[in-house]
N, C-alpha and C. Protein backbone atom coordinates (compact mmCIF):
# COMPACT_ATOMS: atom_id res chain seq x y z
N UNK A 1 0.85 -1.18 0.00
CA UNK A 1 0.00 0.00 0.00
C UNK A 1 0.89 1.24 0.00
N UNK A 2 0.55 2.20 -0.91
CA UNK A 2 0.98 3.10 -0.48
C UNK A 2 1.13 4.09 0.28
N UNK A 3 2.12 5.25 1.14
CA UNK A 3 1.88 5.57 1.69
C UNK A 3 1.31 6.95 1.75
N UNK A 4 0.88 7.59 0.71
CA UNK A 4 -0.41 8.19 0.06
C UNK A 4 -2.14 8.11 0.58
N UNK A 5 -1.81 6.30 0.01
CA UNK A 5 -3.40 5.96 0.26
C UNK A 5 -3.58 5.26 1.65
N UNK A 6 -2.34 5.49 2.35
CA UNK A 6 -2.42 4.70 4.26
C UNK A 6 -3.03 6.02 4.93
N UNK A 7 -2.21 6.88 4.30
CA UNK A 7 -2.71 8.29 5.05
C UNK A 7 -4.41 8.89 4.88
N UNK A 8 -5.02 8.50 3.19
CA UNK A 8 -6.25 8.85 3.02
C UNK A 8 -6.84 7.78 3.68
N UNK A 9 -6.62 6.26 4.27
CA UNK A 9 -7.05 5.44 4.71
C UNK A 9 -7.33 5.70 5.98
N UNK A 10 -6.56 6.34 6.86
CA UNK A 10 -6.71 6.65 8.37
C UNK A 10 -7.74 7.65 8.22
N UNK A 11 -7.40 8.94 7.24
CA UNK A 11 -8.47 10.17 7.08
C UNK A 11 -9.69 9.35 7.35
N UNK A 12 -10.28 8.64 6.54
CA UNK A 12 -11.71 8.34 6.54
C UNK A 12 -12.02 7.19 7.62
N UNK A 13 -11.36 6.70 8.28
CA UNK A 13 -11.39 5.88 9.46
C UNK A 13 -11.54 6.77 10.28
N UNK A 14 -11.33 8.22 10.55
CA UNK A 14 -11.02 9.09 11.30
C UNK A 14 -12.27 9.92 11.38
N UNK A 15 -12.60 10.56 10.09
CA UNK A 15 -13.86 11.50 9.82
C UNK A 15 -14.89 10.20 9.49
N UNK A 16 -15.26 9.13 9.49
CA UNK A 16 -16.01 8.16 9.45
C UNK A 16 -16.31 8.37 11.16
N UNK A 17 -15.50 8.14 11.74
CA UNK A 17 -15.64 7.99 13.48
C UNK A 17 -16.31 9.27 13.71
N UNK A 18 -15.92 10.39 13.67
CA UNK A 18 -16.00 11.86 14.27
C UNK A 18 -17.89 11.75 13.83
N UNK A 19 -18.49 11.15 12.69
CA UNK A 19 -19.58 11.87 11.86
C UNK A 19 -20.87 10.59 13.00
N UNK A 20 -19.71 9.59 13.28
CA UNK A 20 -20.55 9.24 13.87
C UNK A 20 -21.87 9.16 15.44
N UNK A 21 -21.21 10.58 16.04
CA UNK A 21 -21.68 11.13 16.90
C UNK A 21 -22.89 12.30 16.39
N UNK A 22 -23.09 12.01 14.92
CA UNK A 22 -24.32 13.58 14.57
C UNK A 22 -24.74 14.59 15.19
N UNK A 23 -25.31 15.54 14.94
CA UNK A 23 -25.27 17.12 15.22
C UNK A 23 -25.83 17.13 16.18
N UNK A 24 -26.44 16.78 16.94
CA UNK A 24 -26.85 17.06 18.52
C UNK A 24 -25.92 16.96 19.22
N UNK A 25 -24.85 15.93 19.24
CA UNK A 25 -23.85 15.88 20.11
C UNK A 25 -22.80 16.60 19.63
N UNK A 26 -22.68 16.30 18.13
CA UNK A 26 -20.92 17.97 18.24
C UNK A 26 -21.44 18.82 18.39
N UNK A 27 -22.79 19.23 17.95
CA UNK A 27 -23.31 20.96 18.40
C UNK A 27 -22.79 21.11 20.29
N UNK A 28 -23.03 20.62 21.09
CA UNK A 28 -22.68 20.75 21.97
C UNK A 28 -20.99 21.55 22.57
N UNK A 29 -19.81 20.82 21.61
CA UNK A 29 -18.90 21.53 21.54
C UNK A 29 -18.06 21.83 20.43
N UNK A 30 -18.79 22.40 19.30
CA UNK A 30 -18.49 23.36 18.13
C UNK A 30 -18.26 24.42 18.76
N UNK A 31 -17.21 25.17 18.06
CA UNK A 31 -16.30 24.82 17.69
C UNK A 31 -15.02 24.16 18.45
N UNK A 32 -14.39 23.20 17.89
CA UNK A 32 -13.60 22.19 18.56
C UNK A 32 -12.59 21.79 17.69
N UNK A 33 -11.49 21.40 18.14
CA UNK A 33 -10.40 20.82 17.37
C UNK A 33 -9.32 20.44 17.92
N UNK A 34 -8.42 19.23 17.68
CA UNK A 34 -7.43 18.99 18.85
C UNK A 34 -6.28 18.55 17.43
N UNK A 35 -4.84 17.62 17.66
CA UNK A 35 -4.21 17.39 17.02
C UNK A 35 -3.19 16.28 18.15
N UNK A 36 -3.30 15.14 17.19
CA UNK A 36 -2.97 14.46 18.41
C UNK A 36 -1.87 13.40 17.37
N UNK A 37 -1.24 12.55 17.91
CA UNK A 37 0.10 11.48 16.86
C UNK A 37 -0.91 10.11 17.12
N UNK A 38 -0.87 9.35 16.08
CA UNK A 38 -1.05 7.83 16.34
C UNK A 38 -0.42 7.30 14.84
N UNK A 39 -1.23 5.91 14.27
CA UNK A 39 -0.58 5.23 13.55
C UNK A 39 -2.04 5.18 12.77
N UNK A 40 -1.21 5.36 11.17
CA UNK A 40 -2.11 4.04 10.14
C UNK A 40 -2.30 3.22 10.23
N UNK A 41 -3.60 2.99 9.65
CA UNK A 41 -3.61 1.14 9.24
C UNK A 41 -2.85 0.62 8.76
N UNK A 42 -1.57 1.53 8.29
CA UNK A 42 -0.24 0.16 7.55
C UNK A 42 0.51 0.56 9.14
N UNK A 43 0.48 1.13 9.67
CA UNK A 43 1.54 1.26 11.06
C UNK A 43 2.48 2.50 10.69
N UNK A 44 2.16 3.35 10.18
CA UNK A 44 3.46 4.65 10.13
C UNK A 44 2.71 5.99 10.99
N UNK A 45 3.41 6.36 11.63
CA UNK A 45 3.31 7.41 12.44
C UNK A 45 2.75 8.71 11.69
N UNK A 46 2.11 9.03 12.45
CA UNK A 46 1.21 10.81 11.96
C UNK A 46 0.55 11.25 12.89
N UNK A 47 0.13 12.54 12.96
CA UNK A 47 -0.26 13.19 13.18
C UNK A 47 -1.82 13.40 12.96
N UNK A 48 -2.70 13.11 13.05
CA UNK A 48 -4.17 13.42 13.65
C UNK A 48 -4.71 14.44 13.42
N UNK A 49 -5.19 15.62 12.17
CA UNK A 49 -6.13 16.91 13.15
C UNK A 49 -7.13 17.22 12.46
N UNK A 50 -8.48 17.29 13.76
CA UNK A 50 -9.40 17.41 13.56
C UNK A 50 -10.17 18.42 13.86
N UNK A 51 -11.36 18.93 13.24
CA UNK A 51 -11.45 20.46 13.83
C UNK A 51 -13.50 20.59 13.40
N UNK A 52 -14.03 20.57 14.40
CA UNK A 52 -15.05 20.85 14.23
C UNK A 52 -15.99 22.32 14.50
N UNK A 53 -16.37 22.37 13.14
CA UNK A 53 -17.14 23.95 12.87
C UNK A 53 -18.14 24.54 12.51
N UNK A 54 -18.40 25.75 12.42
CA UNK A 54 -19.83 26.08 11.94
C UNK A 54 -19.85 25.80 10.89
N UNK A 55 -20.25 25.47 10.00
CA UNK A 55 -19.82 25.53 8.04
C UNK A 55 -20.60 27.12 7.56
N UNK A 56 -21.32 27.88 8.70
CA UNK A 56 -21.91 29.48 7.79
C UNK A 56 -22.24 29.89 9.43
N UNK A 57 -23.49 29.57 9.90
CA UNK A 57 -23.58 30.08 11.38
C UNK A 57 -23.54 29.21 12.31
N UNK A 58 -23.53 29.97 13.46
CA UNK A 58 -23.62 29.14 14.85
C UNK A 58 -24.88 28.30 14.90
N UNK A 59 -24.99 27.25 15.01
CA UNK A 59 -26.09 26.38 15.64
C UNK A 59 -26.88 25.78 13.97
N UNK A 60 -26.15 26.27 12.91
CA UNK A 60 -26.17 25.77 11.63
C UNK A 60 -25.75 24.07 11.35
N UNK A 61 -25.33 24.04 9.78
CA UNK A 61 -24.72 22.84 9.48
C UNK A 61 -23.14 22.90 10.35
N UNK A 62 -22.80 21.57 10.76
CA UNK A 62 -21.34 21.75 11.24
C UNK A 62 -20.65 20.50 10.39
N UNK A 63 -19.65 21.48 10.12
CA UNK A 63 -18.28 20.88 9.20
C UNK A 63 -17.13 20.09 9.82
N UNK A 64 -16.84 19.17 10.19
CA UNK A 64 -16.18 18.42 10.24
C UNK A 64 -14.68 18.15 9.10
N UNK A 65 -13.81 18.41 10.11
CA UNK A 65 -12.67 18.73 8.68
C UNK A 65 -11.23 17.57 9.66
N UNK A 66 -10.92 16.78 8.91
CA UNK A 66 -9.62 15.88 9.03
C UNK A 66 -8.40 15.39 8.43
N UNK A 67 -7.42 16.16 8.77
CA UNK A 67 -6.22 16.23 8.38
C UNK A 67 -4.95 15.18 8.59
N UNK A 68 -4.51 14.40 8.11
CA UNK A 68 -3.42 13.17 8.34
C UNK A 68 -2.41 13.53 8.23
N UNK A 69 -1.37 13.50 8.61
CA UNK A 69 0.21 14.29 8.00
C UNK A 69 1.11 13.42 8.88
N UNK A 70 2.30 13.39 8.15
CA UNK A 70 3.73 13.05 8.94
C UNK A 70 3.91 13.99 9.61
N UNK A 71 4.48 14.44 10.71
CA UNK A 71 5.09 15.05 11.95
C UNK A 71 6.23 15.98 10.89
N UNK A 72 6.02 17.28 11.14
CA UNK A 72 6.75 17.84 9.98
C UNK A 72 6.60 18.29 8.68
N UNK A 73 5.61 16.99 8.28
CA UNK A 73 5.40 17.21 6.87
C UNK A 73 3.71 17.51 6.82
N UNK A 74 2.97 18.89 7.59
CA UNK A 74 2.11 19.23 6.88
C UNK A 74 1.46 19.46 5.26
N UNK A 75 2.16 19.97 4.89
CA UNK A 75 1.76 20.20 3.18
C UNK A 75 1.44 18.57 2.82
N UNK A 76 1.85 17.58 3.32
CA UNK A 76 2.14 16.15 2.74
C UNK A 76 0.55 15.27 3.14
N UNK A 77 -0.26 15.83 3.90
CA UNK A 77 -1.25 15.46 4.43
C UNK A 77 -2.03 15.14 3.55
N UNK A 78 -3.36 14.10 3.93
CA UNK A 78 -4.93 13.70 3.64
C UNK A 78 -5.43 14.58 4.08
N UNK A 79 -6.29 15.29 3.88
CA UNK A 79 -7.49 16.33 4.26
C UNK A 79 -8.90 15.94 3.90
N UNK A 80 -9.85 15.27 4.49
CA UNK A 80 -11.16 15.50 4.58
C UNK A 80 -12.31 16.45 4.79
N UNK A 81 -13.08 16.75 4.44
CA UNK A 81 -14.00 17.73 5.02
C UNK A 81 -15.58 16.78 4.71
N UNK A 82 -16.31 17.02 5.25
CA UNK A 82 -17.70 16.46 5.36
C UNK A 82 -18.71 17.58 6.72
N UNK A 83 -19.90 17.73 5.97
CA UNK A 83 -21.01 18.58 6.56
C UNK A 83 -21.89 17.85 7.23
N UNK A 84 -22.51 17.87 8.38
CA UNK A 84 -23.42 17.46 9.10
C UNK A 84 -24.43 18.50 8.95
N UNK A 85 -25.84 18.21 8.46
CA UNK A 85 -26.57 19.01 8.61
C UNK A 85 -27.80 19.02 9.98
N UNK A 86 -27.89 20.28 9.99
CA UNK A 86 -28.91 20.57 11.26
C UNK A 86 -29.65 19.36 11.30
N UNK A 87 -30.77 18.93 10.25
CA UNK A 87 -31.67 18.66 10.08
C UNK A 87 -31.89 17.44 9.18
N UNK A 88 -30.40 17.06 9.92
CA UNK A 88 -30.32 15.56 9.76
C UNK A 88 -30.04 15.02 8.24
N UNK A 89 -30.06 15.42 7.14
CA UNK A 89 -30.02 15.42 6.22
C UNK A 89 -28.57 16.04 5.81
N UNK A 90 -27.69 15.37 4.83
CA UNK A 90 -26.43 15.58 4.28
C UNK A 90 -26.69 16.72 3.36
């Protein structure tokens, strides 16, 4: 595998997890975001960051955005983004 598609592989293991709490519960603490190290599914080290937001207003759709990177190598990252809407609907 490459290590390209290990990194988009964790992304969506990652923003797959986050979406699975829906908008009643991240509305609670939007805006939010942390950055934390763990491992791919092939086992190589990165960096984690996730950041949850308004996508236009407060108490609106919230955006969910997830970033993969080597330690160092920002520019080199997976980036996700995906919308939760109010009203339950994508």
């Amino acid at each position: 595998m490459s290590f390209a598609r290990d990194r988009q592989d964790a992304a969506l293991e990652e923003i797959d997890r986050a979406c699975t709490r829906g908008w009643d519960e991240l509305a609670k603490t939007t805006p939010w975001g942390d950055t934390y190290e763990g491992f791919t599914p092939g086992g190589c080290e990165v960096c984690f960051e996730r950041s949850d937001l308004w996508a236009s207003e407060a108490g609106g759709d919230i955006r969910v955005e997830v970033n993969i990177y080597e330690p160092h190598s920002f520019e080199q990252g997976a980036r996700l983004t995906r919308s939760i809407a109010r009203n339950g609907v994508p």
